[in-house]
N, C-alpha and C. Protein backbone atom coordinates (compact mmCIF):
# COMPACT_ATOMS: atom_id res chain seq x y z
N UNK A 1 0.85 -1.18 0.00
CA UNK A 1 0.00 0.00 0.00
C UNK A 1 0.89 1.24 0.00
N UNK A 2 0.75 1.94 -1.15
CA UNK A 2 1.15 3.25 -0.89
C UNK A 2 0.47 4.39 -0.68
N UNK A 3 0.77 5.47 0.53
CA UNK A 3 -0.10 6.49 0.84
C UNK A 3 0.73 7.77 0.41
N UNK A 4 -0.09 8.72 -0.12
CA UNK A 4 0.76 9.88 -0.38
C UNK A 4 -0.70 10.97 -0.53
N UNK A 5 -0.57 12.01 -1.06
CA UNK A 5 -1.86 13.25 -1.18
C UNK A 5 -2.13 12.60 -2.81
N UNK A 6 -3.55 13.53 -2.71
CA UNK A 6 -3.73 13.33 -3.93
C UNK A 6 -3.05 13.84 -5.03
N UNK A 7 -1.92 13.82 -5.49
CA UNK A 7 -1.16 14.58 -6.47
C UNK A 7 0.18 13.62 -6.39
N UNK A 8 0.62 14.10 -7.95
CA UNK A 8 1.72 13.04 -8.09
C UNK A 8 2.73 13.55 -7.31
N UNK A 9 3.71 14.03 -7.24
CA UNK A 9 4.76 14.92 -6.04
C UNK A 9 5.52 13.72 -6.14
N UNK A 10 6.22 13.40 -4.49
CA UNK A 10 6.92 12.94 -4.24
C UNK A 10 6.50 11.06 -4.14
N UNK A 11 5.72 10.60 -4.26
CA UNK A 11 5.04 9.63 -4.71
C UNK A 11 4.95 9.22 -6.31
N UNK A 12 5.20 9.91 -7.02
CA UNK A 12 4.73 9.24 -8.55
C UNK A 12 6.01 8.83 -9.14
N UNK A 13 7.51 8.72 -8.53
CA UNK A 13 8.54 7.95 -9.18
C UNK A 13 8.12 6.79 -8.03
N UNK A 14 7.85 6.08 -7.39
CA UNK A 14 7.43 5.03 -6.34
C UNK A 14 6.30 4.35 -7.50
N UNK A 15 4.83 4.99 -8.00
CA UNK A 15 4.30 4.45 -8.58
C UNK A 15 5.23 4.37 -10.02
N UNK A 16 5.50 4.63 -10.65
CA UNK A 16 6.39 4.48 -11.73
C UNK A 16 7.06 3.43 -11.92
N UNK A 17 8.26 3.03 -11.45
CA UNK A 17 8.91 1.81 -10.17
C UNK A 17 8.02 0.54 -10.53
N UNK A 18 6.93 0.68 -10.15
CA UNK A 18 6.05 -0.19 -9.47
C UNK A 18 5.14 -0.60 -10.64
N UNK A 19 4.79 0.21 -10.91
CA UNK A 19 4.18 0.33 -12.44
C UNK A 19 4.88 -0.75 -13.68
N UNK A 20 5.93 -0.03 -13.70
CA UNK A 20 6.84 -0.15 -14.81
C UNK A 20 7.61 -2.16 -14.34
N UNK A 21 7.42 -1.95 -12.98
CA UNK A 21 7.73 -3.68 -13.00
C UNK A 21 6.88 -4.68 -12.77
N UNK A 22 5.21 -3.50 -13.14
CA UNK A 22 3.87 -4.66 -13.06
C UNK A 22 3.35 -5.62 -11.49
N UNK A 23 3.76 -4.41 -10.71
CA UNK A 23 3.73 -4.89 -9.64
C UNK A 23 2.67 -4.20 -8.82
N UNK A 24 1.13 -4.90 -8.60
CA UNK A 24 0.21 -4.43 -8.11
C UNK A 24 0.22 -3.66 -6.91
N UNK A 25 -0.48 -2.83 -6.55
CA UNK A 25 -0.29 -2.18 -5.25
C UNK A 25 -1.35 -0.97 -5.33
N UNK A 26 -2.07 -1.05 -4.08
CA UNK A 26 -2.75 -0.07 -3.50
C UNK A 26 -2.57 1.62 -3.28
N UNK A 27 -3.25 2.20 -4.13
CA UNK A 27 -2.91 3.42 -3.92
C UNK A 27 -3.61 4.83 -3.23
N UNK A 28 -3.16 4.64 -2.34
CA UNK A 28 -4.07 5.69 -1.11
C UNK A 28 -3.69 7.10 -1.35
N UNK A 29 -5.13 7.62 -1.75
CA UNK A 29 -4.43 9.25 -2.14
C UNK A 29 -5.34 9.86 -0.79
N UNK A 30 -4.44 10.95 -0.12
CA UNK A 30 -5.32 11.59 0.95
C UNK A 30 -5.40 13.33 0.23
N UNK A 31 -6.51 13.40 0.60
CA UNK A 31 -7.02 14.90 0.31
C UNK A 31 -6.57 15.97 1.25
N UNK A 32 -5.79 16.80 0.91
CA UNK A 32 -5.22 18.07 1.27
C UNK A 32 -6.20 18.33 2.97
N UNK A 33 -7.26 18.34 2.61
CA UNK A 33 -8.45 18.58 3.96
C UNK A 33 -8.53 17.60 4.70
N UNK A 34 -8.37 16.25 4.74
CA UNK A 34 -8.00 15.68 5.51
C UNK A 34 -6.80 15.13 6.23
N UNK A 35 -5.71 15.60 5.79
CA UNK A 35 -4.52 15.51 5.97
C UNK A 35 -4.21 15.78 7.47
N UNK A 36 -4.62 16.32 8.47
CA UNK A 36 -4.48 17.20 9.66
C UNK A 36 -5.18 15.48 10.45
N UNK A 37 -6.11 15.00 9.98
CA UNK A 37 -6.79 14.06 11.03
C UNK A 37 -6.29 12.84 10.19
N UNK A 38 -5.24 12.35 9.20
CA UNK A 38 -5.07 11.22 9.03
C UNK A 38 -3.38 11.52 9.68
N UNK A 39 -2.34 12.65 9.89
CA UNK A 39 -1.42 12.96 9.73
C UNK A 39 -1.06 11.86 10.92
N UNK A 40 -1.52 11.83 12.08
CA UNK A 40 -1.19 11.08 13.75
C UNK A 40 -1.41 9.07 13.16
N UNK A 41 -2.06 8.85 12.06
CA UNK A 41 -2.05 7.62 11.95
C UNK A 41 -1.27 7.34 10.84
N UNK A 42 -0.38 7.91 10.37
CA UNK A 42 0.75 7.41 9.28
C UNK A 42 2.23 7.72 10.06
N UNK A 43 2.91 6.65 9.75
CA UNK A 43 3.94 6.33 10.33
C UNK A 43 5.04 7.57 10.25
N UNK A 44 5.34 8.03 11.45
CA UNK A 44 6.51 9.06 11.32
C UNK A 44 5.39 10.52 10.68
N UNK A 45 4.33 10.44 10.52
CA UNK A 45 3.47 11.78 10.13
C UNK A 45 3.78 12.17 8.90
N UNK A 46 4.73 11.50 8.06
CA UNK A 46 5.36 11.74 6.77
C UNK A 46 5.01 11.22 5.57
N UNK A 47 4.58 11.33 4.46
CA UNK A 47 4.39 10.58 3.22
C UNK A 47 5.66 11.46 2.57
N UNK A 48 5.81 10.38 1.02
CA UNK A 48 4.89 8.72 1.15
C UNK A 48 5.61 7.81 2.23
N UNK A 49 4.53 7.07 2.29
CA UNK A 49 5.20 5.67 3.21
C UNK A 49 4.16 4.24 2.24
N UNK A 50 5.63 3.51 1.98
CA UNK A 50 4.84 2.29 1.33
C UNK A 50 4.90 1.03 2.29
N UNK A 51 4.09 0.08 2.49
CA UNK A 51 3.97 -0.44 3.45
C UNK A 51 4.18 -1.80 2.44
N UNK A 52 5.22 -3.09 2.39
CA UNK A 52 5.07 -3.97 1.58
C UNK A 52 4.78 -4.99 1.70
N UNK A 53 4.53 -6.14 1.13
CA UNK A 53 3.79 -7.15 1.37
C UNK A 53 4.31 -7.87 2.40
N UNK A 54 5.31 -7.40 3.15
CA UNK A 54 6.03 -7.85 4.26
C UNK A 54 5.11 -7.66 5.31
N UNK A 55 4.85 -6.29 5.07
CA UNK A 55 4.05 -5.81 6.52
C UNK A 55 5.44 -4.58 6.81
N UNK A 56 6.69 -4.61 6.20
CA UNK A 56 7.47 -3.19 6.57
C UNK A 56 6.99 -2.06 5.59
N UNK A 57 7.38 -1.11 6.73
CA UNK A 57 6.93 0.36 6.57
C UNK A 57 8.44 0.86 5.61
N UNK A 58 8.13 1.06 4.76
CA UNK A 58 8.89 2.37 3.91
C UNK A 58 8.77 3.37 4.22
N UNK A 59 9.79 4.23 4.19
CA UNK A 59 9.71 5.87 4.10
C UNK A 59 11.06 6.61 3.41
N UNK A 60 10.95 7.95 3.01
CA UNK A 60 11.86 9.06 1.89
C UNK A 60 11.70 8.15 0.57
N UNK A 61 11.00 8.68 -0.09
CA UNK A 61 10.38 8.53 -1.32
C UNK A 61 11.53 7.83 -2.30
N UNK A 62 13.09 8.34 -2.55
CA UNK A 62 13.72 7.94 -3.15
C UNK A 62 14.59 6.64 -2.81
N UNK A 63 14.79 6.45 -1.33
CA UNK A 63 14.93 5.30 -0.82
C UNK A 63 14.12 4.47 -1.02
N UNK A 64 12.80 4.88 -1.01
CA UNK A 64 11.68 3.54 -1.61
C UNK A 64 11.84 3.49 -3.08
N UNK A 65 12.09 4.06 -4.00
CA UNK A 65 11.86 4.15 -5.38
C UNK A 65 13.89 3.59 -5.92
N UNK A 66 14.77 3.53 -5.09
CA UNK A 66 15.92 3.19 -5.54
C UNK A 66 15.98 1.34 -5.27
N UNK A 67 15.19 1.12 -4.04
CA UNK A 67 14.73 -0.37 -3.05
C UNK A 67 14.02 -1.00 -4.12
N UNK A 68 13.07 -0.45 -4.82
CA UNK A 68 11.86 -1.15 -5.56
C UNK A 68 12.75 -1.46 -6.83
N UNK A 69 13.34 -0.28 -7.53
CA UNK A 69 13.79 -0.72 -8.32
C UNK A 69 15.42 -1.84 -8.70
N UNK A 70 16.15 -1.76 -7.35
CA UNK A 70 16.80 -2.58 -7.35
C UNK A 70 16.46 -4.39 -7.61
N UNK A 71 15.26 -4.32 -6.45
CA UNK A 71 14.20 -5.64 -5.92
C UNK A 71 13.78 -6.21 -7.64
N UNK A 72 13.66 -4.97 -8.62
CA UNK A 72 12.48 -5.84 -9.63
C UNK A 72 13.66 -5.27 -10.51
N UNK A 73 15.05 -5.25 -10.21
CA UNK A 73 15.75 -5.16 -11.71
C UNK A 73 15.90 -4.36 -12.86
N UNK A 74 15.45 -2.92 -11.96
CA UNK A 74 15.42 -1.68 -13.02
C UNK A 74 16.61 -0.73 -12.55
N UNK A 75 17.53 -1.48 -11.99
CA UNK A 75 18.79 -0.41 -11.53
C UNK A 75 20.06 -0.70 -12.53
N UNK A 76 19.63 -0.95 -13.40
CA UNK A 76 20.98 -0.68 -14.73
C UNK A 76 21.40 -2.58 -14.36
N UNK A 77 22.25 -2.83 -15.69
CA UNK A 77 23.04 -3.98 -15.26
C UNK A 77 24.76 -3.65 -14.59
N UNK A 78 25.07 -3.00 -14.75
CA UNK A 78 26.21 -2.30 -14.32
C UNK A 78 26.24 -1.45 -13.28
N UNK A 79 27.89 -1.47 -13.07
CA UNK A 79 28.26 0.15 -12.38
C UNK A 79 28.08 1.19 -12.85
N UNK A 80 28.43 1.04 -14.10
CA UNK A 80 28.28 2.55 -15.05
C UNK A 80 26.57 2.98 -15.42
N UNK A 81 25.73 1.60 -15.61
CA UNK A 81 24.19 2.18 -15.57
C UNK A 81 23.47 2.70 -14.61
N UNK A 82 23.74 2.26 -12.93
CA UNK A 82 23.69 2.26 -12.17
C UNK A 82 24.52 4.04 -11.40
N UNK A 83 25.26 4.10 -12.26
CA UNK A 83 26.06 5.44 -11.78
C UNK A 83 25.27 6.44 -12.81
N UNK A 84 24.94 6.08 -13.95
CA UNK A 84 23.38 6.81 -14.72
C UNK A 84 22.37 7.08 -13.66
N UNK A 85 22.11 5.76 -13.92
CA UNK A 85 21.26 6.42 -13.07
C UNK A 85 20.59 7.24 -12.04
N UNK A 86 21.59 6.73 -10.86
CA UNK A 86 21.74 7.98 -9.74
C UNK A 86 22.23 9.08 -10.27
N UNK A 87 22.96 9.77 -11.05
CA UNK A 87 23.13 10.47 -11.99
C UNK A 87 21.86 11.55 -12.07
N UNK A 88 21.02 10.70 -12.98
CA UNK A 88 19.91 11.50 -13.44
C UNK A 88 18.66 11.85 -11.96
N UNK A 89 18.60 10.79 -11.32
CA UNK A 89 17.69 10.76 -9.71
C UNK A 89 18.36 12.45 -8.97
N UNK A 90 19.71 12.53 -8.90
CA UNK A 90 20.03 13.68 -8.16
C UNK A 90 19.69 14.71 -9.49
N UNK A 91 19.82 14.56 -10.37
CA UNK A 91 19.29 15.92 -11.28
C UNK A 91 17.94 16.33 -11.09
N UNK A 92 16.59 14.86 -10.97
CA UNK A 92 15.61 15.38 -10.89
C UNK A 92 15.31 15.86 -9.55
N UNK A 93 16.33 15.27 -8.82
CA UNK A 93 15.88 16.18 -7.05
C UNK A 93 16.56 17.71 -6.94
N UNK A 94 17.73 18.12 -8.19
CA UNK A 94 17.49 19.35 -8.29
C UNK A 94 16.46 20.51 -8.79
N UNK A 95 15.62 19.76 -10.07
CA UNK A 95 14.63 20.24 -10.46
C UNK A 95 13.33 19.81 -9.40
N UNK A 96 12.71 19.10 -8.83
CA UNK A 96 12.15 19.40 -7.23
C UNK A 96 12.16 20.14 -6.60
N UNK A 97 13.77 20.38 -5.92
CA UNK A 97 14.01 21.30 -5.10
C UNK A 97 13.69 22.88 -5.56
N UNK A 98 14.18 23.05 -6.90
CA UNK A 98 13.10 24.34 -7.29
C UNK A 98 11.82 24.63 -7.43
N UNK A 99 10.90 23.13 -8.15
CA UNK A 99 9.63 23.24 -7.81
C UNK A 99 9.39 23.62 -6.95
N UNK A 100 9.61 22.99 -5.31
CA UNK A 100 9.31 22.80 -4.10
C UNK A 100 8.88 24.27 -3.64
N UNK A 101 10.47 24.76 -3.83
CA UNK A 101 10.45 26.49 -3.39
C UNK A 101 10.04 27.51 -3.93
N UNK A 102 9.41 26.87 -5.36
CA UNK A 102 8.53 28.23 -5.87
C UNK A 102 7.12 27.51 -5.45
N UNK A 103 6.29 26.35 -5.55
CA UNK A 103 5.26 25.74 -5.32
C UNK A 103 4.90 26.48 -4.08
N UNK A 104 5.97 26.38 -2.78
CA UNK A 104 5.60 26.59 -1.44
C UNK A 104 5.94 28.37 -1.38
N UNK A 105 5.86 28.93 -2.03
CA UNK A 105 5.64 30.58 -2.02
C UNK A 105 4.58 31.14 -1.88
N UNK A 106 3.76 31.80 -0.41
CA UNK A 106 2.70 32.16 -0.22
C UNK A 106 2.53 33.41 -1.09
N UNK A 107 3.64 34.27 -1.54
CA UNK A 107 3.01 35.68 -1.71
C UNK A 107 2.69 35.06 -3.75
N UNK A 108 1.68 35.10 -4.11
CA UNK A 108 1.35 35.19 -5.31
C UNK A 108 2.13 35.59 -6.42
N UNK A 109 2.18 37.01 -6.11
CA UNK A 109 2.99 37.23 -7.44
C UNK A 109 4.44 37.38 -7.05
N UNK A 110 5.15 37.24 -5.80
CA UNK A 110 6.32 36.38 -5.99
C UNK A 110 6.57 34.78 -6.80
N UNK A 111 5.78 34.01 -6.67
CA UNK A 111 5.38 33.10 -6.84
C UNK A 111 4.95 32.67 -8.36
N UNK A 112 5.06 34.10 -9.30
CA UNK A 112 4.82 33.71 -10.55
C UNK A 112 5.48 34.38 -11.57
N UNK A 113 6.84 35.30 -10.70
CA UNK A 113 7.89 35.62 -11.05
C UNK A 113 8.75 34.43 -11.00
N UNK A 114 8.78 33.54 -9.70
CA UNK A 114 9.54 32.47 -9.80
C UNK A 114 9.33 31.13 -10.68
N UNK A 115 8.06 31.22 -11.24
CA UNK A 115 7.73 30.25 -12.06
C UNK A 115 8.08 30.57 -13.09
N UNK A 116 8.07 32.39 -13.77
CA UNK A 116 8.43 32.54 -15.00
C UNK A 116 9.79 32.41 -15.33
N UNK A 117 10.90 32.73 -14.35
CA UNK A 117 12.44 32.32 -14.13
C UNK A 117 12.80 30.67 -14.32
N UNK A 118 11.48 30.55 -13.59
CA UNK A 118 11.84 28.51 -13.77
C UNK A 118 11.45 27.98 -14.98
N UNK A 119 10.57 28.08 -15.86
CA UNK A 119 10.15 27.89 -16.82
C UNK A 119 11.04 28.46 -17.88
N UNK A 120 11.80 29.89 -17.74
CA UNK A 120 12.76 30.23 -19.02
C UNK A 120 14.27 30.40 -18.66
N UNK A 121 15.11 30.10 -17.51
CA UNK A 121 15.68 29.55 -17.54
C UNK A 121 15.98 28.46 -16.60
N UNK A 122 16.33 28.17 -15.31
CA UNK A 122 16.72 27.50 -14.44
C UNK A 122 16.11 26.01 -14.69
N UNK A 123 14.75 25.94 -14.70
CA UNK A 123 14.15 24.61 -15.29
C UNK A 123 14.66 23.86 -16.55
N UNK A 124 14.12 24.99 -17.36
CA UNK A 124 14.94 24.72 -18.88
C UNK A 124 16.44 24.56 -18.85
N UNK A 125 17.25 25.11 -18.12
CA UNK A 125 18.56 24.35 -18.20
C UNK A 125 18.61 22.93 -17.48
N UNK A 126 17.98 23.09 -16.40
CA UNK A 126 18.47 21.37 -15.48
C UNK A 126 17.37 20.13 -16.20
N UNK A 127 16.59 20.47 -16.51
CA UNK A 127 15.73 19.88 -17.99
C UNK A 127 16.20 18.95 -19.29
N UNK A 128 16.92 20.36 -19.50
CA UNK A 128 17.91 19.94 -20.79
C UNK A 128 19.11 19.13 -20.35
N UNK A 129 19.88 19.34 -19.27
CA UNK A 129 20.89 18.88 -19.00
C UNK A 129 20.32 17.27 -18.25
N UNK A 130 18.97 16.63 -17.40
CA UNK A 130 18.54 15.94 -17.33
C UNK A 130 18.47 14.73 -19.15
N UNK A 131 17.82 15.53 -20.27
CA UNK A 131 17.62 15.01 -21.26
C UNK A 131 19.06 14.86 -21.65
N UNK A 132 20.10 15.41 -21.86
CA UNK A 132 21.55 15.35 -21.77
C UNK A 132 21.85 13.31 -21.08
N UNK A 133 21.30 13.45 -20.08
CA UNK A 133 21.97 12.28 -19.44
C UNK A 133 21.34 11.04 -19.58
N UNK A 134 19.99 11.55 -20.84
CA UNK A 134 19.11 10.14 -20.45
C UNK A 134 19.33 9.74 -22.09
N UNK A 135 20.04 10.24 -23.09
CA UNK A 135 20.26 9.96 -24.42
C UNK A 135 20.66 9.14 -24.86
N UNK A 136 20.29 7.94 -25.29
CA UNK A 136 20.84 6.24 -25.87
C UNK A 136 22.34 6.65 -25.84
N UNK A 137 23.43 5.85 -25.37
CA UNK A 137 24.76 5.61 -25.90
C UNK A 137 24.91 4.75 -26.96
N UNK A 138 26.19 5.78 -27.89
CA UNK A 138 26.10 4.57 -28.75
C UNK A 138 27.34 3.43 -28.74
């Protein structure tokens, strides 16, 4: 079972993972408004948390999504695919980390100055440089 909000965020490389190795699983989306009265019954108060057919609790999204994909054989056959890969995982947690901090900007039109900066350049470069690292070798 995986629990996370309703939105893909930090949860949708976990379903991806999971997806992509055809591996069934429960997907608990909690609604923004209820979040406050489910927060005391999820483990550590934190999503996501995937809970596996073990009965263990997962938690930090990329630790579950590096675990899953090791488990079902999507972590490169190599050192060098494997060094891709984490590779590209820390690029997209740089492009996150900017989402994150313009997403979580209360004042509005701060907030859509920083989207227009992220969208023409800062995004668009770690974007491009992401597509950079994911290009067939020949």
């Amino acid at each position: 079972t995986l629990t996370y909000f309703n939105l893909r965020g930090r949860a949708e490389v976990i379903r991806l993972v999971l997806t992509q190795a055809e591996q069934p699983f429960e997907d608990v989306r909690i609604e923004r408004a209820d979040w406050p009265a489910r927060k005391a019954t999820i483990h550590g108060g934190r999503v996501p948390v995937l809970v596996n057919p073990k009965g263990h609790i997962l938690t930090q999204s990329m630790a579950i999504a590096r675990s899953l994909a090791r488990q079902f054989n999507l972590y490169g056959s190599s050192e060098v695919e494997a060094y891709l890969i984490e590779r590209a995982i820390e690029q997209m947690n740089d492009i996150f980390q900017e989402m994150y901090r313009m997403y979580g900007e209360a004042d509005e039109e701060k907030k859509l100055k920083m989207r227009t900066e992220f969208y023409e350049t800062k995004g668009r470069e770690l974007l491009c440089e992401l597509l950079g690292y994911l290009k067939p070798r020949a």
